[in-house]
Protein backbone atom coordinates (compact mmCIF):
# COMPACT_ATOMS: atom_id res chain seq x y z
CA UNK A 1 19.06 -24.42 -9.71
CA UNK A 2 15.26 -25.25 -9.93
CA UNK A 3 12.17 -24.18 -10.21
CA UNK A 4 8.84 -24.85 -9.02
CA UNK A 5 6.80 -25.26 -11.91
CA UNK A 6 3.33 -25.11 -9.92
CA UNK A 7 4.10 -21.88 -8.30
CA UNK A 8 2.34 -18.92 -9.39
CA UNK A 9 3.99 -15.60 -8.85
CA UNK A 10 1.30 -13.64 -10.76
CA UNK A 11 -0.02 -12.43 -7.43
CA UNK A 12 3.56 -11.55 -6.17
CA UNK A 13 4.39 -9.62 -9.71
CA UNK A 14 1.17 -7.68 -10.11
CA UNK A 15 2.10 -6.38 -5.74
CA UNK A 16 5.83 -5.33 -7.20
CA UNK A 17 4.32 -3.88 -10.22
CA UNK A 18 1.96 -1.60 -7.86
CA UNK A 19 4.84 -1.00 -5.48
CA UNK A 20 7.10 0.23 -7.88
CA UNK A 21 6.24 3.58 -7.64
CA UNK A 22 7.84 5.34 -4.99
CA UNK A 23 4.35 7.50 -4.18
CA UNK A 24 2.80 4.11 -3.65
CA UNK A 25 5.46 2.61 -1.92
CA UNK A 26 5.35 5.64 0.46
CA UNK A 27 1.82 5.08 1.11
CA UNK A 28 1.82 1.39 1.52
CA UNK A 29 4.53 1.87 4.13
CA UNK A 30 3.39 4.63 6.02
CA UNK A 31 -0.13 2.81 5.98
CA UNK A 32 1.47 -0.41 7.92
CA UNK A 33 2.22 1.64 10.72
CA UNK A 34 -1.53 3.45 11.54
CA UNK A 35 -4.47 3.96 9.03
CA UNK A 36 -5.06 7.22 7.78
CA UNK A 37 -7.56 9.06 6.19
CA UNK A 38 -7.22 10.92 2.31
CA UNK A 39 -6.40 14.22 4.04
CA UNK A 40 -3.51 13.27 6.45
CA UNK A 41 -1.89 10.77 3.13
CA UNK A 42 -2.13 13.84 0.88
CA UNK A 43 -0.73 16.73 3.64
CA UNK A 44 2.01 14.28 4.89
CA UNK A 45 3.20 13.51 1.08
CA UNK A 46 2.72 17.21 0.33
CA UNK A 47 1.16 15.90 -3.03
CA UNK A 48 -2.37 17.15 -4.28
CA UNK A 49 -5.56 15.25 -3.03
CA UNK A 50 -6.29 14.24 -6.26
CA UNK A 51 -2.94 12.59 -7.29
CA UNK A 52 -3.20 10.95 -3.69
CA UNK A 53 -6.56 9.66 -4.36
CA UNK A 54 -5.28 7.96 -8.00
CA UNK A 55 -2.69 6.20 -6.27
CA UNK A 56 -4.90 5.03 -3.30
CA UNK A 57 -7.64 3.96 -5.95
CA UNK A 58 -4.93 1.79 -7.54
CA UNK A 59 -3.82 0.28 -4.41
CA UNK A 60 -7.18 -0.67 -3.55
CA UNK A 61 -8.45 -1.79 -6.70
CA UNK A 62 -5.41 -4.13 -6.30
CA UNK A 63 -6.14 -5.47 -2.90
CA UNK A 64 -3.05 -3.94 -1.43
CA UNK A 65 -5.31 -1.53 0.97
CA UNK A 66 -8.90 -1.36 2.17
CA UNK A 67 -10.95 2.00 3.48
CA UNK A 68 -13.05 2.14 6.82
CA UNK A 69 -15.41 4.31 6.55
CA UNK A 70 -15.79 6.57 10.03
CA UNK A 71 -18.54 9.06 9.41
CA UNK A 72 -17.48 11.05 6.78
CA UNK A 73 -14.02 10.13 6.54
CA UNK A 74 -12.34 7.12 5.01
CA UNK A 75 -9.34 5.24 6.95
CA UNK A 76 -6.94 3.38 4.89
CA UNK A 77 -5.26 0.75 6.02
CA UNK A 78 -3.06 -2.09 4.38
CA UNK A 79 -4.62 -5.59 4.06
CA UNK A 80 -2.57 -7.43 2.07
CA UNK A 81 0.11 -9.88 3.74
CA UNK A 82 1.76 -9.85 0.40
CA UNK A 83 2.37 -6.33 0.37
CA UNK A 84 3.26 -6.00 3.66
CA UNK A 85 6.01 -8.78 3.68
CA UNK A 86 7.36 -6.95 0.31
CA UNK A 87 7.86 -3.68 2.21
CA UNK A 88 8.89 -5.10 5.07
CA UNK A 89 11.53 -6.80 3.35
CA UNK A 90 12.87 -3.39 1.61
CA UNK A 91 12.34 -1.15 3.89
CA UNK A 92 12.56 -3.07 7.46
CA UNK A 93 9.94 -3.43 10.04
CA UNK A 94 7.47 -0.51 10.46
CA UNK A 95 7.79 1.87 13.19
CA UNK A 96 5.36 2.45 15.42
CA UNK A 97 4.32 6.04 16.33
């Protein structure tokens, strides 16, 4: 076995670390399919809008998502490939609606 002694996997550690709760996973994946605003995350999770915000303040702080704003609302949407090829390769492909 070897190792490649110039790759750095911080970026790929810090995504799992940030993945690794299920809430977060849920978003991430359900994200990959359509963007969504705060209220539609929070009803489809059937979690409280604040605890929804937390985890999508995380997930952005971490690069993982990125809002749109449209008016007064705020679409979420997943922009990292890293992420994406993570989920993809746990939970398969994403549906689309």
């Amino acid at each position: 076995m070897e190792f490649d002694k110039m790759q750095n996997y911080d970026r790929e550690a810090e995504i799992l670390k940030v993945l690794g709760h299920s809430v977060r996973l849920k978003i991430v994946a359900g994200l990959m399919s359509q963007s969504c605003n705060v209220k539609k995350i929070w009803e489809c999770l059937d979690l409280p809008q604040a605890t929804v915000s937390q985890h999508l303040a995380l997930l952005k702080n971490k690069g993982i998502i990125q809002g749109r704003r449209d008016g007064v609302e705020v679409f979420y949407q997943v922009v990292s490939k890293e992420a994406r090829d993570i989920v993809s390769a746990l939970l398969g492909p994403p549906h689309q609606p």
